[in-house]
Protein backbone atom coordinates (compact mmCIF):
# COMPACT_ATOMS: atom_id res chain seq x y z
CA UNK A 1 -41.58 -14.77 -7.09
CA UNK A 2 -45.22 -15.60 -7.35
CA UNK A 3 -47.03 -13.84 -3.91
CA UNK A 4 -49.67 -16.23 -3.36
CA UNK A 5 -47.45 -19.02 -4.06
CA UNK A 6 -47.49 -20.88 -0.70
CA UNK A 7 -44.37 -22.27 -0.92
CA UNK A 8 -43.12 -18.54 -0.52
CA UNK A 9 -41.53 -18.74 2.99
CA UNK A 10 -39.58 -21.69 2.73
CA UNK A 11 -38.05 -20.17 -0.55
CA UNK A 12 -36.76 -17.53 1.48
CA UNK A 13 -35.87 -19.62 4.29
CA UNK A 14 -33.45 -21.76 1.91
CA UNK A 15 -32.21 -18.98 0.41
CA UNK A 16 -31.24 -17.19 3.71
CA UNK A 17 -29.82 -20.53 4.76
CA UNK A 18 -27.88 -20.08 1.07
CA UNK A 19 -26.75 -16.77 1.68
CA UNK A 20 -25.27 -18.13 5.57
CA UNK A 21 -23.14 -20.98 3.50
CA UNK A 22 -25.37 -23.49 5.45
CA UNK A 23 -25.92 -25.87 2.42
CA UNK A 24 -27.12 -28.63 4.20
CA UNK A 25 -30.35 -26.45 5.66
CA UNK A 26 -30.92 -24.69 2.51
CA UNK A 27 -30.58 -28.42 0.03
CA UNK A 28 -33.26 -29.69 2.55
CA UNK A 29 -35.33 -26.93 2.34
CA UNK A 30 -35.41 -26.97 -1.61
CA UNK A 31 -36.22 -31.03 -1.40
CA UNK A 32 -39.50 -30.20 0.85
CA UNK A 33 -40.62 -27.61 -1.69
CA UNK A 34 -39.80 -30.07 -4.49
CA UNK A 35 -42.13 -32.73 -3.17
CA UNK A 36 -44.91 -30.94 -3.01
CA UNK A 37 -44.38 -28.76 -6.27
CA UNK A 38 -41.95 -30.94 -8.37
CA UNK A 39 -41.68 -28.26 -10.84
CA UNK A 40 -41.43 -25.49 -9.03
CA UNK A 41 -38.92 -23.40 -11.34
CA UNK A 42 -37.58 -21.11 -8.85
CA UNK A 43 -36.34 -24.08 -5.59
CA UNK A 44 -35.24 -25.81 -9.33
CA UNK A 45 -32.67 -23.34 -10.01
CA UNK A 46 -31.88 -22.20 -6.43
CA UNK A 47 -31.26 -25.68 -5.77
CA UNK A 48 -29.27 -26.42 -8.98
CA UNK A 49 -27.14 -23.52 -7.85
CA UNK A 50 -26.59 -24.98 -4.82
CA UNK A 51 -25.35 -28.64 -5.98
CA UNK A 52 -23.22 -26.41 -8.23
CA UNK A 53 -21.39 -24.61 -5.54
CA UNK A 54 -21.21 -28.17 -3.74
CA UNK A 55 -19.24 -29.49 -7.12
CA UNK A 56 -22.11 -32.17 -7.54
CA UNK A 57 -21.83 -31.25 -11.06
CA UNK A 58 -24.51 -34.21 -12.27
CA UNK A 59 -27.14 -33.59 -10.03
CA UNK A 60 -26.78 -29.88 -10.49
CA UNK A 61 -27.43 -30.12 -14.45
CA UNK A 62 -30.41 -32.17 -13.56
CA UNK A 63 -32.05 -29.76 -11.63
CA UNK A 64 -30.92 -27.42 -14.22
CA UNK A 65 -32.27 -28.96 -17.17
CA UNK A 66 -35.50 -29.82 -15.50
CA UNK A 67 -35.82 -26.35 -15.09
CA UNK A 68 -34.93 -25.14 -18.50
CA UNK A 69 -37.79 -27.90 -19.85
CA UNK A 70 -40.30 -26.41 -17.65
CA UNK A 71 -39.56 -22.86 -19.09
CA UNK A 72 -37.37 -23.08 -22.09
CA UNK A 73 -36.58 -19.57 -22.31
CA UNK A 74 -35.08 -18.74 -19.22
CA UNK A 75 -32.00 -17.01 -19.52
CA UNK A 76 -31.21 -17.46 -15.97
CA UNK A 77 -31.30 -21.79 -16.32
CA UNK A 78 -29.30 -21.99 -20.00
CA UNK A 79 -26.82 -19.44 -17.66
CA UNK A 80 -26.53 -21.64 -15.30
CA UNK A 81 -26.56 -24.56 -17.06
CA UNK A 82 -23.45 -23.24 -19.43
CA UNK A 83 -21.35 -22.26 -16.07
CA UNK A 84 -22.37 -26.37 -15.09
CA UNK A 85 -21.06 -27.87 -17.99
CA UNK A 86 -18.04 -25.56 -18.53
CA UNK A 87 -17.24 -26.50 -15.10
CA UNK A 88 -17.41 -30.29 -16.58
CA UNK A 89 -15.02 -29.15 -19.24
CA UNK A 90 -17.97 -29.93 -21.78
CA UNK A 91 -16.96 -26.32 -23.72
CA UNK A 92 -19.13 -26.92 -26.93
CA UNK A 93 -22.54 -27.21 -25.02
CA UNK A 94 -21.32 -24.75 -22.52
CA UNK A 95 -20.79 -22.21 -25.83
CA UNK A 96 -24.15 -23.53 -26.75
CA UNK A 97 -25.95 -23.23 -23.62
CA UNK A 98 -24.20 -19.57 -22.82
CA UNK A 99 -24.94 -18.17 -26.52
CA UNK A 100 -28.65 -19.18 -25.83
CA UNK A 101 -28.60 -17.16 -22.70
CA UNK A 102 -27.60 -14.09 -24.43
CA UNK A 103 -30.10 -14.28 -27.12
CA UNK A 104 -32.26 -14.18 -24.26
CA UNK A 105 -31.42 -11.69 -22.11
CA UNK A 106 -29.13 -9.72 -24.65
CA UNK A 107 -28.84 -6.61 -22.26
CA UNK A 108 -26.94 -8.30 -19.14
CA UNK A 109 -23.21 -8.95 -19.18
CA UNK A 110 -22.81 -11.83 -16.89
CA UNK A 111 -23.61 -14.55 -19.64
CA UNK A 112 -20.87 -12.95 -22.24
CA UNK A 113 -18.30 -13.30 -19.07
CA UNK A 114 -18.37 -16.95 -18.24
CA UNK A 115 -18.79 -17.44 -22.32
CA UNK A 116 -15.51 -15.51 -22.31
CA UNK A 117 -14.00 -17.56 -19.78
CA UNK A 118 -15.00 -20.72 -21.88
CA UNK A 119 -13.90 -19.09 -25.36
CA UNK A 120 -10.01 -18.30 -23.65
CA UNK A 121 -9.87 -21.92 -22.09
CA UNK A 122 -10.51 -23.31 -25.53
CA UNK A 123 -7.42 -20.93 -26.35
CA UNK A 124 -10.42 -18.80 -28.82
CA UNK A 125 -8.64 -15.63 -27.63
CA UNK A 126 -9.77 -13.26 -30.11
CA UNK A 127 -13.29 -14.33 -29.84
CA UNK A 128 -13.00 -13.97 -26.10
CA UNK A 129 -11.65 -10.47 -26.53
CA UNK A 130 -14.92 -9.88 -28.66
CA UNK A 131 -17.02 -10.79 -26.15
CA UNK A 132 -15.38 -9.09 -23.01
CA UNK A 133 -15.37 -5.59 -25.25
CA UNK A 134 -19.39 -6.37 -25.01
CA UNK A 135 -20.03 -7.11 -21.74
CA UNK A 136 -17.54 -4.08 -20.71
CA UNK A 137 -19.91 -1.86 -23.10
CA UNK A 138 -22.66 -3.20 -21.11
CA UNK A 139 -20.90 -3.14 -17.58
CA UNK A 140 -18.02 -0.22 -17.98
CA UNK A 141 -17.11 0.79 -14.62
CA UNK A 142 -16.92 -3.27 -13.52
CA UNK A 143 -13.55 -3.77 -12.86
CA UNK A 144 -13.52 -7.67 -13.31
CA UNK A 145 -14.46 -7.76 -16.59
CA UNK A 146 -11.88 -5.02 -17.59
CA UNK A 147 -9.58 -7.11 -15.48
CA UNK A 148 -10.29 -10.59 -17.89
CA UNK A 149 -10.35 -8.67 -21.44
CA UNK A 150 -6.87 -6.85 -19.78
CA UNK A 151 -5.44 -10.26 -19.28
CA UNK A 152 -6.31 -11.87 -22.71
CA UNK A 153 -5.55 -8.71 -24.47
CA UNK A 154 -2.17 -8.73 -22.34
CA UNK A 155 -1.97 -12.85 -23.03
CA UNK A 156 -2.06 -11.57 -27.38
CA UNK A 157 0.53 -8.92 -26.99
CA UNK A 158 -1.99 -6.16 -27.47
CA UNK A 159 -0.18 -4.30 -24.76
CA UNK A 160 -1.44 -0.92 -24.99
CA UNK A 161 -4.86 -2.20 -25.48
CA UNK A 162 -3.92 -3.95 -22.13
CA UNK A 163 -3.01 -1.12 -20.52
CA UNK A 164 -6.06 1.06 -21.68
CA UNK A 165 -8.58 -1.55 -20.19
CA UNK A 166 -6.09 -2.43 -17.14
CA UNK A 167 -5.99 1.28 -16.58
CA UNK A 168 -10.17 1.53 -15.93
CA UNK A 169 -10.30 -1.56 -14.13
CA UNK A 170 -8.11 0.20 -11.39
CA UNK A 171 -9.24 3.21 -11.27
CA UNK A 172 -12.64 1.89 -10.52
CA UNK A 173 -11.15 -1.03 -8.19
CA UNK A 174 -7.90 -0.21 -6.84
CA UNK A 175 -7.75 -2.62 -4.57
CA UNK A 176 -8.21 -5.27 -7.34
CA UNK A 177 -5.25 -6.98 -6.58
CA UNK A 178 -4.67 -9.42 -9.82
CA UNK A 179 -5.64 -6.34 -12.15
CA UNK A 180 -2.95 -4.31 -9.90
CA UNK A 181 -0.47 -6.92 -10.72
CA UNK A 182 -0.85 -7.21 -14.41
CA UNK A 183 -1.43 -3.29 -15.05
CA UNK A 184 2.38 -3.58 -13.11
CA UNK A 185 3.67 -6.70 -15.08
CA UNK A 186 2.62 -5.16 -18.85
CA UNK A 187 4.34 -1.58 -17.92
CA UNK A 188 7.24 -3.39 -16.63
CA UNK A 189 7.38 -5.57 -20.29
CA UNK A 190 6.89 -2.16 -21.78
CA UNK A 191 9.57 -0.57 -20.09
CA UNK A 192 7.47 1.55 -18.34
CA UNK A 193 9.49 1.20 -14.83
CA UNK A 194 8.47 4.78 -13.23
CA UNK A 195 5.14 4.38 -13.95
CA UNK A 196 5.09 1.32 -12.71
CA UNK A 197 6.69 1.99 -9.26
CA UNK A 198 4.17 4.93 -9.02
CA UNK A 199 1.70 2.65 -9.25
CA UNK A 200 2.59 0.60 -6.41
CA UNK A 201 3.71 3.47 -4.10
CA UNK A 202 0.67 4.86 -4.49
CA UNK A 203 -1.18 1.48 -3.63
CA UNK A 204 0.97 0.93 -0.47
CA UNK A 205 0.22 4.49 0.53
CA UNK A 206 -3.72 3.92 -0.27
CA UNK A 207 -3.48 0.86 1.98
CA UNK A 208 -2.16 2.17 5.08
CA UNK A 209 0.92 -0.19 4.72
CA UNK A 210 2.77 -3.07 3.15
CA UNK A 211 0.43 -6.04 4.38
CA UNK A 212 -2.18 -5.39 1.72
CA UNK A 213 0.29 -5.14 -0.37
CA UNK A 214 2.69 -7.45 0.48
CA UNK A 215 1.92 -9.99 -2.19
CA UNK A 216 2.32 -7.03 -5.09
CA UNK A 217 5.57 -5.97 -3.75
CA UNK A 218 6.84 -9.51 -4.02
CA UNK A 219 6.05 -9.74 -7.83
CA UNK A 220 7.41 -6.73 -8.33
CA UNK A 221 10.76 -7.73 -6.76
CA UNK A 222 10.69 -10.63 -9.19
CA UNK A 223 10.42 -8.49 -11.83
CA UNK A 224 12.71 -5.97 -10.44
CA UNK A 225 15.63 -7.30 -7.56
CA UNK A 226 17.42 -4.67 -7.68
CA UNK A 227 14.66 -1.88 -6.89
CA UNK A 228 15.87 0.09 -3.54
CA UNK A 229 11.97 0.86 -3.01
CA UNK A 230 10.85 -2.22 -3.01
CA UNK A 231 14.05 -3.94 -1.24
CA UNK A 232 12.90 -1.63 1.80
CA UNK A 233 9.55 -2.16 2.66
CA UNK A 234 10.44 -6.04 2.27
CA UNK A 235 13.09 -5.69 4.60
CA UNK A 236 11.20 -3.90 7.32
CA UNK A 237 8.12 -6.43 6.71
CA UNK A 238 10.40 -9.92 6.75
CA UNK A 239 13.17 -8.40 9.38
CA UNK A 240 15.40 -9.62 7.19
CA UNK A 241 18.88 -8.68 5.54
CA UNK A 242 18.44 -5.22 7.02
CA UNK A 243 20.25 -2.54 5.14
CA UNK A 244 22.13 0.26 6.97
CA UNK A 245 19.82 2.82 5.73
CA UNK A 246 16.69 3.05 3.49
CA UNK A 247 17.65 4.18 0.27
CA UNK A 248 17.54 7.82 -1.30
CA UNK A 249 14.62 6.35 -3.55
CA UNK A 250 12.57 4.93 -1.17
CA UNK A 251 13.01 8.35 1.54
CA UNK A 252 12.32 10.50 -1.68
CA UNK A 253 9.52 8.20 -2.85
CA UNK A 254 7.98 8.51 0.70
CA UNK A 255 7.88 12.00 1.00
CA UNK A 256 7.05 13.33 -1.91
CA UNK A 257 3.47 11.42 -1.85
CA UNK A 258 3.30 12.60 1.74
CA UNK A 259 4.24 15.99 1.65
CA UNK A 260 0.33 17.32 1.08
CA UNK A 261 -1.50 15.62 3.60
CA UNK A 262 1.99 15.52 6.25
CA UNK A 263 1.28 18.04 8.81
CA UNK A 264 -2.61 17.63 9.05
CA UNK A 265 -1.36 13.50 9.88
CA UNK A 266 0.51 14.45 12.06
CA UNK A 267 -1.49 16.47 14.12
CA UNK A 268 -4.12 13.57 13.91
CA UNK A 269 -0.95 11.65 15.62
CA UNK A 270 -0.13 14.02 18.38
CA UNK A 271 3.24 14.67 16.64
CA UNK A 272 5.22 16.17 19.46
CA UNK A 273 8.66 15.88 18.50
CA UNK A 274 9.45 19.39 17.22
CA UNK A 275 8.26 21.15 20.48
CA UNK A 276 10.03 18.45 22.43
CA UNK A 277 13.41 19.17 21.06
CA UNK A 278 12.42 22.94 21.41
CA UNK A 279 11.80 22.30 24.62
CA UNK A 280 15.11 20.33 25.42
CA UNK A 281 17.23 23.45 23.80
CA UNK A 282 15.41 25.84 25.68
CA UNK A 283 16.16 24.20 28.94
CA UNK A 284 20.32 23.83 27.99
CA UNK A 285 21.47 26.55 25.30
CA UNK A 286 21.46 30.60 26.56
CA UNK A 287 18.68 32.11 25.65
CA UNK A 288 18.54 32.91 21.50
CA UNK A 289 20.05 36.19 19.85
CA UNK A 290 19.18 35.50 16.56
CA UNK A 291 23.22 35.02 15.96
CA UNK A 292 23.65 31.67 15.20
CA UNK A 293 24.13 29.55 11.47
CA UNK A 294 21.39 27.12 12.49
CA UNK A 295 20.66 23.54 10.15
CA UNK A 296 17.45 21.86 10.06
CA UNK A 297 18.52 18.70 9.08
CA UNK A 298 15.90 16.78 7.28
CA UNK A 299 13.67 19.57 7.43
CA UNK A 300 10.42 18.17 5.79
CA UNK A 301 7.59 20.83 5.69
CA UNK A 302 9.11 23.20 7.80
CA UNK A 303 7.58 22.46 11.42
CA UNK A 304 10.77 23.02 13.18
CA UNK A 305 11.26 26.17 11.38
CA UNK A 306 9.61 28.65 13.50
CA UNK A 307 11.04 26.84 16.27
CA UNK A 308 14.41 27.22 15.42
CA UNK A 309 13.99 30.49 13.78
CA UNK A 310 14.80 33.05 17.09
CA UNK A 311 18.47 31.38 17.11
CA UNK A 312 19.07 31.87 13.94
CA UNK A 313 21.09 34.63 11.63
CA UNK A 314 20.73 31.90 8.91
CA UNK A 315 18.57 29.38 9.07
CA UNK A 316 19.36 26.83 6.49
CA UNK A 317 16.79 23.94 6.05
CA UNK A 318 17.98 20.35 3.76
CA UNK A 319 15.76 17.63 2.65
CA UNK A 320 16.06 14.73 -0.05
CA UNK A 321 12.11 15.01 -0.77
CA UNK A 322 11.49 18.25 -3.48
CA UNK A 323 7.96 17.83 -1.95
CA UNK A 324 8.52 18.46 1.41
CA UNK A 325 11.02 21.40 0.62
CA UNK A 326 8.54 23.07 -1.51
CA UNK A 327 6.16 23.07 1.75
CA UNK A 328 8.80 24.42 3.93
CA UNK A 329 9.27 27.20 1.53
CA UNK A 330 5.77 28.15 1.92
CA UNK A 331 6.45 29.07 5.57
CA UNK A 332 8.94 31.61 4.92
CA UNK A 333 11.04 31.15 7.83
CA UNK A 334 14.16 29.71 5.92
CA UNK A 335 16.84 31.78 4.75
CA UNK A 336 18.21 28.86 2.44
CA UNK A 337 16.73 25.62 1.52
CA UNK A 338 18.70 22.56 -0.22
CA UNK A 339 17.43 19.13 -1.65
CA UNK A 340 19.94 17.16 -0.99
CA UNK A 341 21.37 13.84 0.86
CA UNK A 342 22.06 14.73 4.12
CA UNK A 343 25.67 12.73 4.73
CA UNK A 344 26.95 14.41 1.36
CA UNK A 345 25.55 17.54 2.37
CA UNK A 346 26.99 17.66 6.13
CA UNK A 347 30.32 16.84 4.38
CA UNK A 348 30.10 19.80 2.16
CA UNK A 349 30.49 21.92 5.48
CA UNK A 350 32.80 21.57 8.19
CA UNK A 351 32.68 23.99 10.42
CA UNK A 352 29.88 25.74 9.58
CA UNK A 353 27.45 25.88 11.89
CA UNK A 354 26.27 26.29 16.00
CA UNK A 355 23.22 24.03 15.96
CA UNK A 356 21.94 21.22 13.89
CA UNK A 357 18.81 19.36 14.52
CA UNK A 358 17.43 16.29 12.98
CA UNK A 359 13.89 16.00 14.12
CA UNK A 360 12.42 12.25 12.79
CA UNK A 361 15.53 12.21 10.31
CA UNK A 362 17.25 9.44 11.69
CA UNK A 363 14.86 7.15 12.13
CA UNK A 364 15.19 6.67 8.54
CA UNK A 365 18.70 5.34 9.27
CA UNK A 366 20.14 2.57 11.18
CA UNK A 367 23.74 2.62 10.95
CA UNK A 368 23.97 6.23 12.73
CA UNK A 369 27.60 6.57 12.94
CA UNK A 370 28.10 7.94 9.01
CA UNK A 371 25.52 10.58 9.52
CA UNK A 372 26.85 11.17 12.94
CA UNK A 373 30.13 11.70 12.24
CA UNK A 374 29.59 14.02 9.23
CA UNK A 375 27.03 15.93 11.47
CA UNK A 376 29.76 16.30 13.99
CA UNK A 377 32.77 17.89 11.41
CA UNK A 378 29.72 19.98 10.52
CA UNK A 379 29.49 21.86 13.83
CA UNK A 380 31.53 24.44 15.08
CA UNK A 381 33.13 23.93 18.21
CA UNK A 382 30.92 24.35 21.06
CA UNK A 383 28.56 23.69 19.08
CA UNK A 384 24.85 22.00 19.44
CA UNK A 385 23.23 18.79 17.84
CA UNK A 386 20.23 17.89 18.88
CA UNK A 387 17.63 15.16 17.57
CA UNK A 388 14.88 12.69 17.75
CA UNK A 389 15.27 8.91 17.58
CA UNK A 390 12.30 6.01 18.06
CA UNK A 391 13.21 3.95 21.04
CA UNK A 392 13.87 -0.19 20.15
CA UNK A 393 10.81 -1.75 22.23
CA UNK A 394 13.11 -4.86 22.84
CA UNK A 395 16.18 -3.43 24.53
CA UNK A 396 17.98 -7.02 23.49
CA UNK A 397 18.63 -5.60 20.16
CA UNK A 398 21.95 -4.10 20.81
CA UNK A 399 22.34 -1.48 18.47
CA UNK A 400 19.30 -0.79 15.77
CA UNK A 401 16.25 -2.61 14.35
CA UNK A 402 14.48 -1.93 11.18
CA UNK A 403 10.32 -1.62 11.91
CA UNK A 404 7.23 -2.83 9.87
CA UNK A 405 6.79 0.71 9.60
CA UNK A 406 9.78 1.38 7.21
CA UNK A 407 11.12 3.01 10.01
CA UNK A 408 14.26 2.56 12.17
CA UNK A 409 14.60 2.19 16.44
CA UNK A 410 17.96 2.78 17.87
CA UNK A 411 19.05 1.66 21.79
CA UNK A 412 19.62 4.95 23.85
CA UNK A 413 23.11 2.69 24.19
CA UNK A 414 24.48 2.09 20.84
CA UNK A 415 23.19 6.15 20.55
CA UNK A 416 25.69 7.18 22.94
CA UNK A 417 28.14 4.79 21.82
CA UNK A 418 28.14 6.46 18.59
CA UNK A 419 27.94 9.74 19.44
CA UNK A 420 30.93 9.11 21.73
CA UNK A 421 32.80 7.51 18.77
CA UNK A 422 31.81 10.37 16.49
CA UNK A 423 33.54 13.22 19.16
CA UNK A 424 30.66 14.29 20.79
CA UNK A 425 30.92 12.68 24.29
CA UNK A 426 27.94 12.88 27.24
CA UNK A 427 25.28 13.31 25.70
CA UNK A 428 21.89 14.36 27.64
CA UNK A 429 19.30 11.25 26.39
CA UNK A 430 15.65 11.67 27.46
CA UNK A 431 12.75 9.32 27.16
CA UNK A 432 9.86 11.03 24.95
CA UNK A 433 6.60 10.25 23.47
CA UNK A 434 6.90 11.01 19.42
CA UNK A 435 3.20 10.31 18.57
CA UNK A 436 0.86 7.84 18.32
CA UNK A 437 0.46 5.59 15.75
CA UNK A 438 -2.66 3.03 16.04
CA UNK A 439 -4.11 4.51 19.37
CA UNK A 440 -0.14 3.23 20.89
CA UNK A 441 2.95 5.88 21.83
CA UNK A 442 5.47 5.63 20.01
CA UNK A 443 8.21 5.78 22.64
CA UNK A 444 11.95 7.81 21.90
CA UNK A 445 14.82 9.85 23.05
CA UNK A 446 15.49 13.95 22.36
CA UNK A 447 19.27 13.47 22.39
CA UNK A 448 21.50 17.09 22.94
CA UNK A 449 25.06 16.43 22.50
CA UNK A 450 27.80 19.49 21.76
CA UNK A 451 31.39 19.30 20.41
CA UNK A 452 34.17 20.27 22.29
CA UNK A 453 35.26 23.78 22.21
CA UNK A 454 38.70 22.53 21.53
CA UNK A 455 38.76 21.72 17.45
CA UNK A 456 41.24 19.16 17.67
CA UNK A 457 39.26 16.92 20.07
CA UNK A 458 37.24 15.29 16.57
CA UNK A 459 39.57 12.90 14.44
């Protein structure tokens, strides 16, 4: 921009009106500076942009080329005027036009993409490949243009080519959703399934949740029904076909990406779940010998662990996530520790011990009355179960309800009901604060039930 040129101000004026998405303001703007200076190369291109983004696709190359006769080597107008005509479907001049640009300004990328663009519409894929490996060289942390030579080198079954260039455009982007997708789609065709899923778990747990990624979880589920991952965190987002439990794969899945970062969360949450069931116990079992064979079901990182620990002659902790267990090994309270599914693993041991807790476990089931029941033939008679479950906000659902947070809410009713059916009548149920989760309480029950002292009263 010329600083004595006087019409300076209203330049800026149109181009601020540009910038808004005020077209009108800024196209009437360009017209005043155009009557007085006609050929005024600057409100020439701003305004051929602007026709352009208003699809006025004749009036735009006439600005255009009146600009490009005024100073025939501007790289900037043949640009512009190659994007114009491409977007005419006119690809030879476009080529023409976009080649031109590059001879002029042979250091910038952003010509070589849209003559990419108009070399792979023509179906010229090698040639666009060509080009895209330039402008990468020239750009090589932009994600887009790793994106377009990923697709087209994807589109000629150069998959691991693909891959390589998918690879950089999402570790520089990783919210680039359409490179996300493909980098996905080309493992997938190569068989690649873990890596894949990785992939996406890791994006969902980047995100903060499923909406982000709602429309990647989708594709993937066309690629792969059948994927217990994926099945869940569709489920809990549509509320629909809700399955009895979430899956080994998905718990597993979650946990292990967790695990490092799971107890400084949840003291960002105000997790208060352990100490509430501590405090629940404290107030109904004699005070603690260190005599007991205690379980920490679902253990995760151990919190419950030194909690639990002055009841205990053997304190055995089991978890499905080898993350989590390898934390709660670090904090050396645990006699015994076992990855493992918790219904098979309560099965395993009838009898066995005097108090079982599941602290957050079950809210990763909704259908309580399998791991209920097995919990129950676990304990010794007279024995003590105690656990955590998230309250259903809607107290019409009768029995459980599957959240957008992958995880389950349970009636204090259909708890009771259950527990009842399972052998372990009367339970004490009360009302809690877990944590918070988006500046909210997440409202739920501690829930102490104990088996009969007669072992015949369980079926």
């Amino acid at each position: 921009m010329n600083p004595t040129d006087p019409c300076n101000d209203t330049l800026i004026r149109a181009r601020e009106w540009l910038r808004r998405g005020n077209l009108v303001e800024a196209q009437t703007l360009c017209r005043q500076i155009l009557a007085i200076q006609p050929h005024h190369i600057e409100t020439l291109l701003l305004l051929g942009t602007l026709l352009q983004q208003r699809r006025q696709w004749v009036q735009a190359e006439q600005m255009i080329r009146q600009a490009i006769r005024a100073t025939p080597i501007n790289a900037i107008a043949q640009l512009s005027l190659g994007r114009i005509l491409a977007a005419q479907n006119r690809h030879d001049e476009a080529i023409t036009a976009l080649k031109h640009a590059i001879q002029l300004q042979p250091g910038d990328a952003t010509a070589r993409i849209a003559l990419g663009k108009v070399l792979r519409a023509l179906g010229r894929l090698p040639e666009a490949v060509t080009v895209w490996q330039q402008a990468s060289a020239l750009r090589p942390t932009d994600a887009q243009i790793h994106y377009l030579l990923g697709a087209v080198l994807a589109e000629l079954n150069r998959d691991e080519e693909a891959l390589a260039t998918l690879y950089i455009a999402h570790r520089n982007y990783p919210d680039h959703d359409a490179a996300l997708t493909l980098l996905v789609t080309v493992l997938h065709r190569q068989g690649r399934i873990e890596e894949a899923q990785n992939l996406i778990s890791a994006a969902v747990f980047a995100r903060g949740g499923m909406e982000k990624s709602l429309a990647l979880l989708q594709h993937w589920q066309s690629l792969m029904p059948d994927d217990p991952i994926t099945q869940h965190r569709l489920s809990a987002w549509s509320g629909q076909e809700t399955p009895a439990r979430a899956a080994d794969a998905y718990v597993t899945d979650l946990f292990d990406r967790y695990a490092d970062s799971f107890d400084q969360d949840l003291g960002r949450l105000e997790y208060r779940a352990p100490a509430a069931v501590a405090t629940q116990l404290a107030e109904i079992l004699p005070a603690p010998t260190g005599q007991w064979q205690v379980l920490d079901a679902g253990c995760g990182t151990g919190l419950c662990g030194p909690l639990l620990r002055p009841w205990a002659h053997h304190l055995t902790g089991v978890d499905l996530s080898p993350g989590m267990v390898a934390k709660a090994q670090e904090r050396g309270c645990y006699d015994e520790l076992v990855i493992a599914e918790l219904t098979a693993f309560l099965n395993k041991w009838p009898l066995r011990y005097e108090l079982i807790t599941l602290v957050d476990t079950l809210i990763y089931f909704g259908d309580l009355a399998p791991v209920l029941t097995a919990t129950a033939h676990a304990l010794q008679p007279g024995g003590w179960l105690a656990f955590t479950v998230e309250q259903v906000p809607d107290e019409q659902t009768p029995t459980f309800r599957l959240n957008r947070s992958g995880r389950y809410s349970h009636t204090a009713d259909y708890v009771q009901r259950t527990l009842a059916a399972a052998g372990l009548p009367a339970p004490r149920i009360t009302g809690v604060v877990l944590r918070q989760e988006e500046n909210t309480p997440v409202n739920g029950y501690v829930v102490l039930a104990q088996r009969p002292k007669s072992p015949g009263s369980i079926a």
